[in-house]
C-alpha atoms as a PDB file:
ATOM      1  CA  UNK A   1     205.279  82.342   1.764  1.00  0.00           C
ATOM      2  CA  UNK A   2     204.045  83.728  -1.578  1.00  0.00           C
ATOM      3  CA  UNK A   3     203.297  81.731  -5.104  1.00  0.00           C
ATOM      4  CA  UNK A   4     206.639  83.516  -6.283  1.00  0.00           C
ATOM      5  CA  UNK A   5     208.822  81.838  -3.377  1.00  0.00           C
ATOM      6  CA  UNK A   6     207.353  78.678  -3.780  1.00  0.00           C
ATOM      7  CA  UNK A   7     207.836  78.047  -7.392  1.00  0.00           C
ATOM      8  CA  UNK A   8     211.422  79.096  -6.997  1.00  0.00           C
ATOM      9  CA  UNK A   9     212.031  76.648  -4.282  1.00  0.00           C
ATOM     10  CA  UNK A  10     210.176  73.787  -6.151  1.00  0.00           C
ATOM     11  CA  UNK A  11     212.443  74.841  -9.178  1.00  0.00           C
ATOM     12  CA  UNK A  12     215.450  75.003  -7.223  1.00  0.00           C
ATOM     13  CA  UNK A  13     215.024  71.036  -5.510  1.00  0.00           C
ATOM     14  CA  UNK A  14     214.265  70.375  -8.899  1.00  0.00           C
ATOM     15  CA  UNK A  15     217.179  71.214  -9.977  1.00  0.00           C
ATOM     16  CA  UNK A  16     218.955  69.487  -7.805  1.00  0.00           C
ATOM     17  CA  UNK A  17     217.205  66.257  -8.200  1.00  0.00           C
ATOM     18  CA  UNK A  18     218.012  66.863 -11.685  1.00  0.00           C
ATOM     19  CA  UNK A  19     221.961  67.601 -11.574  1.00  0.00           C
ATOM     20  CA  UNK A  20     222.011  65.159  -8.949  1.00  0.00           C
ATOM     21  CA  UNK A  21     220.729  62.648 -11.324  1.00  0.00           C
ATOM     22  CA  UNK A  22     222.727  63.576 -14.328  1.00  0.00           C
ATOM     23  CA  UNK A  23     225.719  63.221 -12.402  1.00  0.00           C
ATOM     24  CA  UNK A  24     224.584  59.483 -11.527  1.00  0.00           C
ATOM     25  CA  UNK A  25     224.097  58.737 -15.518  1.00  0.00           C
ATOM     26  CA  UNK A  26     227.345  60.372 -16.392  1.00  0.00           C
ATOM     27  CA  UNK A  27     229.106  58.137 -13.261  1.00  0.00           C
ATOM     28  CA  UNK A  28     227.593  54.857 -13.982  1.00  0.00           C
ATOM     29  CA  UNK A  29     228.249  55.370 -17.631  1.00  0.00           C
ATOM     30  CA  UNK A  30     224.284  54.195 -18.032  1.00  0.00           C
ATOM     31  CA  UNK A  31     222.294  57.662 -19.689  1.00  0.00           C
ATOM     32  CA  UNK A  32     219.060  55.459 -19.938  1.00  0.00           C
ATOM     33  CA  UNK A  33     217.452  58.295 -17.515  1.00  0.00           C
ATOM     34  CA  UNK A  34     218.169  61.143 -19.974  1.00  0.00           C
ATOM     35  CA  UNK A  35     214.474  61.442 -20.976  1.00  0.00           C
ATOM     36  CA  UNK A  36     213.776  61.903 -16.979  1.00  0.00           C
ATOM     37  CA  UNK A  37     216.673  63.922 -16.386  1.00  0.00           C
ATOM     38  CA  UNK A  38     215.500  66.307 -19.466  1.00  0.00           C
ATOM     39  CA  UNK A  39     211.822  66.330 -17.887  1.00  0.00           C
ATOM     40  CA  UNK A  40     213.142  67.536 -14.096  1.00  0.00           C
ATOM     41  CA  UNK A  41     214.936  70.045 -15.557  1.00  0.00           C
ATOM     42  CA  UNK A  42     212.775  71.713 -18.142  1.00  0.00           C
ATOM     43  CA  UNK A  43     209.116  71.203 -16.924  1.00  0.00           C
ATOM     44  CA  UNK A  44     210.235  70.979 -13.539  1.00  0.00           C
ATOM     45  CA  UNK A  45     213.540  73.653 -13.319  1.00  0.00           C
ATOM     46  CA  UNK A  46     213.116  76.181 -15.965  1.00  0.00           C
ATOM     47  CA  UNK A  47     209.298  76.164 -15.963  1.00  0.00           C
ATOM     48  CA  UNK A  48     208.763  76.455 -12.030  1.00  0.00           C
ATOM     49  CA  UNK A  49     211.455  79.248 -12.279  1.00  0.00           C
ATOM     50  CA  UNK A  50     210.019  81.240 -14.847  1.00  0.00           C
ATOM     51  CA  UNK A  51     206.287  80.550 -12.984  1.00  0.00           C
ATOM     52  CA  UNK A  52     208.173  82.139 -10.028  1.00  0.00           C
ATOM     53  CA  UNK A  53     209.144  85.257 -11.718  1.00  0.00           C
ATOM     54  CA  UNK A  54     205.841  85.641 -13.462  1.00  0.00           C
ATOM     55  CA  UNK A  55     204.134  85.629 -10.063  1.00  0.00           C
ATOM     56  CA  UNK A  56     206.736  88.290  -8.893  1.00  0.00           C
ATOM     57  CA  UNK A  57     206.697  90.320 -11.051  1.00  0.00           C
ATOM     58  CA  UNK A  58     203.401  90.444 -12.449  1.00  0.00           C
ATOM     59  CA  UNK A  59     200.671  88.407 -10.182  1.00  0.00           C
ATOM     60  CA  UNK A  60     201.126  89.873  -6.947  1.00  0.00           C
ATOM     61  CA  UNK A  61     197.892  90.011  -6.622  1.00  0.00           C
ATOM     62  CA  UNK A  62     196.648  86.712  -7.963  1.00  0.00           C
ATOM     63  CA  UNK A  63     193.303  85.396  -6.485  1.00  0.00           C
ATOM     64  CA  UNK A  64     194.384  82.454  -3.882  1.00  0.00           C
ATOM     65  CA  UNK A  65     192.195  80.257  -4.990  1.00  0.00           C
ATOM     66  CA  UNK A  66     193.581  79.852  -8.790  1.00  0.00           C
ATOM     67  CA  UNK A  67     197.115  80.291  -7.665  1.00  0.00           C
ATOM     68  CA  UNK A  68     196.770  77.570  -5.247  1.00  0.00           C
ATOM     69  CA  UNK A  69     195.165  75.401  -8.713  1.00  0.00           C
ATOM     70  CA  UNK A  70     197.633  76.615 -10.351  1.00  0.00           C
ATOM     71  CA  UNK A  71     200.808  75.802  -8.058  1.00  0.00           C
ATOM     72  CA  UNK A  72     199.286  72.305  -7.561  1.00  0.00           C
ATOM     73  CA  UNK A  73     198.254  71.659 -10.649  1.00  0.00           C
ATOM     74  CA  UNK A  74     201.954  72.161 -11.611  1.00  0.00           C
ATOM     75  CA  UNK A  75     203.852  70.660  -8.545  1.00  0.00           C
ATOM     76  CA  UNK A  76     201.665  67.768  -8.964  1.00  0.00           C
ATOM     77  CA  UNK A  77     201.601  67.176 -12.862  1.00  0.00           C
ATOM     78  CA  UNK A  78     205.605  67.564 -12.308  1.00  0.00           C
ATOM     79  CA  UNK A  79     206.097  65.093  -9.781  1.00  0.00           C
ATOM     80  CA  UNK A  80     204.016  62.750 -11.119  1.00  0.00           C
ATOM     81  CA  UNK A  81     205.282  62.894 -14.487  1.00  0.00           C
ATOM     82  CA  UNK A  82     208.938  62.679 -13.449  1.00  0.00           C
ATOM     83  CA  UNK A  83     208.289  59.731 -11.181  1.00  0.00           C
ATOM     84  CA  UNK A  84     206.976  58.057 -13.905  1.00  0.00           C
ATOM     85  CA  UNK A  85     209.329  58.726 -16.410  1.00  0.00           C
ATOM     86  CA  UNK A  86     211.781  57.500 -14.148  1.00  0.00           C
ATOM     87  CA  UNK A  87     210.147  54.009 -13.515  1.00  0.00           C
ATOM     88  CA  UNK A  88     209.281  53.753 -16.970  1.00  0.00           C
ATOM     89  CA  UNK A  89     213.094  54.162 -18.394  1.00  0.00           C
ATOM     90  CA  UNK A  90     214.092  52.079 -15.454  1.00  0.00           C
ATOM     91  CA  UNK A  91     212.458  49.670 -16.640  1.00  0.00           C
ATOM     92  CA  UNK A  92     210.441  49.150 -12.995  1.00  0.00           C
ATOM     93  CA  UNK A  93     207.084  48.952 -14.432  1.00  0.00           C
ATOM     94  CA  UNK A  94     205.989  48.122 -17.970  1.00  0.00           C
ATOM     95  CA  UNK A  95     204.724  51.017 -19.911  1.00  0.00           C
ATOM     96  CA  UNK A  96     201.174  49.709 -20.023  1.00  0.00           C
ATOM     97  CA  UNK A  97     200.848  50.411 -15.897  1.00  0.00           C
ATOM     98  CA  UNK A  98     202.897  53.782 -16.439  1.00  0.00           C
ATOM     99  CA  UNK A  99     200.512  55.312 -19.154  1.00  0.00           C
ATOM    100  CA  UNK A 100     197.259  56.421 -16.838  1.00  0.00           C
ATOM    101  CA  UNK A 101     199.956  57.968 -14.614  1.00  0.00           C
ATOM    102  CA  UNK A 102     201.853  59.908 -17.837  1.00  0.00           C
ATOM    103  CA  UNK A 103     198.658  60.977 -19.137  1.00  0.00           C
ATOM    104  CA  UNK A 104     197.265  62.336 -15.904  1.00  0.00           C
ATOM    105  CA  UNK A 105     200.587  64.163 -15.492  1.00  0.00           C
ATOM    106  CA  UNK A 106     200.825  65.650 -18.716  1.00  0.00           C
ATOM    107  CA  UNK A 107     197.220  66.982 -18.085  1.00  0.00           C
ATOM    108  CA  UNK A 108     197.863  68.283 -14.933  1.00  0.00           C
ATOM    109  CA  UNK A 109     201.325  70.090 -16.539  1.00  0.00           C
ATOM    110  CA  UNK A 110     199.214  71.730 -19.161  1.00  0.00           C
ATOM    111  CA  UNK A 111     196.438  72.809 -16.667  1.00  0.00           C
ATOM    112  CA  UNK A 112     198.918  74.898 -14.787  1.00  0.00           C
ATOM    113  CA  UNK A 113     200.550  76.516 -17.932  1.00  0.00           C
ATOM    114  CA  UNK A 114     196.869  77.469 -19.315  1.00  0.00           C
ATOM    115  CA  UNK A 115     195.797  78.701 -15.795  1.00  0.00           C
ATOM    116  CA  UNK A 116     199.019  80.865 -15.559  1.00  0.00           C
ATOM    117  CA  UNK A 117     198.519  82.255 -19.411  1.00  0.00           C
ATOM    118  CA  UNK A 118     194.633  82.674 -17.674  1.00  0.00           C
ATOM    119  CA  UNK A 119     195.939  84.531 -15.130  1.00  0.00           C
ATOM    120  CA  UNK A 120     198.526  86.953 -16.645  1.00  0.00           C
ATOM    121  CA  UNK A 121     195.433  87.418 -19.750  1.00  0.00           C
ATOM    122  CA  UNK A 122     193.263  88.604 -16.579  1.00  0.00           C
ATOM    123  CA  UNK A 123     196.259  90.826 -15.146  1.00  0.00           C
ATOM    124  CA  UNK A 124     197.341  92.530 -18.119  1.00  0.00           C
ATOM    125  CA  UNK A 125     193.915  94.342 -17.457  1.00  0.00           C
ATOM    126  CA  UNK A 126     195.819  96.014 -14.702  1.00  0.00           C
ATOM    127  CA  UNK A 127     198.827  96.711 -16.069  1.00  0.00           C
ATOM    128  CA  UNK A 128     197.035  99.186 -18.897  1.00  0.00           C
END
Protein backbone atom coordinates (compact mmCIF):
# COMPACT_ATOMS: atom_id res chain seq x y z
CA UNK A 1 0.00 0.00 0.00
CA UNK A 2 1.46 3.40 -0.95
CA UNK A 3 2.06 6.73 1.41
CA UNK A 4 -1.04 8.16 -0.62
CA UNK A 5 -3.46 5.19 0.56
CA UNK A 6 -2.34 5.29 3.88
CA UNK A 7 -2.80 8.85 4.76
CA UNK A 8 -6.26 8.66 3.31
CA UNK A 9 -7.20 5.77 5.43
CA UNK A 10 -5.63 7.33 8.63
CA UNK A 11 -7.69 10.51 7.60
CA UNK A 12 -10.71 8.67 6.95
CA UNK A 13 -10.76 6.62 10.77
CA UNK A 14 -10.00 9.92 11.80
CA UNK A 15 -12.78 11.15 10.75
CA UNK A 16 -14.78 8.91 12.08
CA UNK A 17 -13.39 8.97 15.50
CA UNK A 18 -14.05 12.52 15.12
CA UNK A 19 -17.89 12.60 13.95
CA UNK A 20 -18.27 9.78 16.14
CA UNK A 21 -17.22 11.90 18.97
CA UNK A 22 -19.03 15.03 18.09
CA UNK A 23 -22.09 13.18 17.95
CA UNK A 24 -21.39 11.96 21.70
CA UNK A 25 -20.90 15.86 22.84
CA UNK A 26 -23.93 16.97 20.94
CA UNK A 27 -25.99 13.73 22.70
CA UNK A 28 -24.84 14.12 26.17
CA UNK A 29 -25.35 17.82 25.91
CA UNK A 30 -21.53 18.00 27.53
CA UNK A 31 -19.13 19.87 24.45
CA UNK A 32 -16.15 19.83 27.01
CA UNK A 33 -14.30 17.60 24.16
CA UNK A 34 -14.64 20.31 21.48
CA UNK A 35 -10.92 21.21 21.66
CA UNK A 36 -10.26 17.25 20.94
CA UNK A 37 -12.93 16.92 18.58
CA UNK A 38 -11.43 20.15 16.60
CA UNK A 39 -7.81 18.46 16.84
CA UNK A 40 -9.08 14.82 15.18
CA UNK A 41 -10.55 16.54 12.63
CA UNK A 42 -8.16 19.19 11.43
CA UNK A 43 -4.61 17.81 12.22
CA UNK A 44 -5.82 14.46 12.04
CA UNK A 45 -8.82 14.57 9.01
CA UNK A 46 -8.06 17.40 6.78
CA UNK A 47 -4.27 17.27 7.21
CA UNK A 48 -3.79 13.36 6.64
CA UNK A 49 -6.16 13.93 3.61
CA UNK A 50 -4.45 16.61 2.01
CA UNK A 51 -0.86 14.57 2.93
CA UNK A 52 -2.63 11.82 0.90
CA UNK A 53 -3.21 13.79 -2.15
CA UNK A 54 0.15 15.46 -2.02
CA UNK A 55 1.77 12.02 -2.12
CA UNK A 56 -0.55 11.16 -5.13
CA UNK A 57 -0.24 13.47 -6.95
CA UNK A 58 3.08 14.77 -6.60
CA UNK A 59 5.52 12.25 -4.49
CA UNK A 60 5.15 9.17 -6.26
CA UNK A 61 8.38 8.75 -6.08
CA UNK A 62 9.28 9.77 -2.56
CA UNK A 63 12.43 8.08 -1.03
CA UNK A 64 10.97 5.28 1.55
CA UNK A 65 12.93 6.13 4.05
CA UNK A 66 11.59 9.93 4.63
CA UNK A 67 8.10 8.96 3.72
CA UNK A 68 8.09 6.31 6.24
CA UNK A 69 9.53 9.54 8.86
CA UNK A 70 7.25 11.35 7.54
CA UNK A 71 3.95 9.10 7.80
CA UNK A 72 5.06 8.26 11.39
CA UNK A 73 6.09 11.25 12.40
CA UNK A 74 2.49 12.37 11.59
CA UNK A 75 0.37 9.25 12.61
CA UNK A 76 2.23 9.36 15.75
CA UNK A 77 2.32 13.19 16.67
CA UNK A 78 -1.63 12.80 15.81
CA UNK A 79 -2.45 10.10 17.99
CA UNK A 80 -0.61 11.17 20.65
CA UNK A 81 -1.77 14.58 20.66
CA UNK A 82 -5.45 13.64 20.39
CA UNK A 83 -5.18 11.12 23.18
CA UNK A 84 -4.00 13.65 25.22
CA UNK A 85 -6.21 16.27 24.52
CA UNK A 86 -8.83 14.00 25.27
CA UNK A 87 -7.60 13.03 28.85
CA UNK A 88 -6.69 16.42 29.49
CA UNK A 89 -10.40 17.99 28.80
CA UNK A 90 -11.69 14.93 30.50
CA UNK A 91 -10.31 15.85 33.17
CA UNK A 92 -8.44 12.12 33.59
CA UNK A 93 -5.10 13.42 34.27
CA UNK A 94 -4.02 16.84 35.51
CA UNK A 95 -2.40 18.98 32.95
CA UNK A 96 0.99 18.86 34.63
CA UNK A 97 1.29 14.80 33.62
CA UNK A 98 -0.36 15.69 30.11
CA UNK A 99 2.24 18.44 29.08
CA UNK A 100 5.54 16.12 28.14
CA UNK A 101 2.98 14.12 26.12
CA UNK A 102 1.39 17.55 24.27
CA UNK A 103 4.71 18.84 23.67
CA UNK A 104 6.17 15.68 22.20
CA UNK A 105 3.06 15.53 19.99
CA UNK A 106 3.06 18.87 18.77
CA UNK A 107 6.77 18.24 17.79
CA UNK A 108 6.20 15.23 16.16
CA UNK A 109 3.00 17.09 14.13
CA UNK A 110 5.34 19.77 12.96
CA UNK A 111 8.16 17.28 11.98
CA UNK A 112 5.88 15.66 9.48
CA UNK A 113 4.51 18.98 7.97
CA UNK A 114 8.30 20.32 7.54
CA UNK A 115 9.42 16.88 6.14
CA UNK A 116 6.45 16.93 3.62
CA UNK A 117 7.19 20.87 2.63
CA UNK A 118 11.06 19.05 2.49
CA UNK A 119 9.91 16.71 0.29
CA UNK A 120 7.64 18.50 -2.26
CA UNK A 121 10.84 21.53 -2.12
CA UNK A 122 13.05 18.40 -3.33
CA UNK A 123 10.28 17.26 -5.98
CA UNK A 124 9.46 20.39 -7.53
CA UNK A 125 13.05 19.77 -9.01
CA UNK A 126 11.28 17.23 -11.11
CA UNK A 127 8.40 18.75 -12.01
CA UNK A 128 10.52 21.71 -14.02
Amino acid sequence: MGFDRKQVLCALSYALAGMGLGIYMAASQNHGQHVTHAHILLVGFITSLVYGVVYKLWLRAARPALAWMQFLAHQLGVLAMCAGLFLLYGGFVPPPQLEPILGFSSVAVLVGAATMLFMVFRAYDEWA
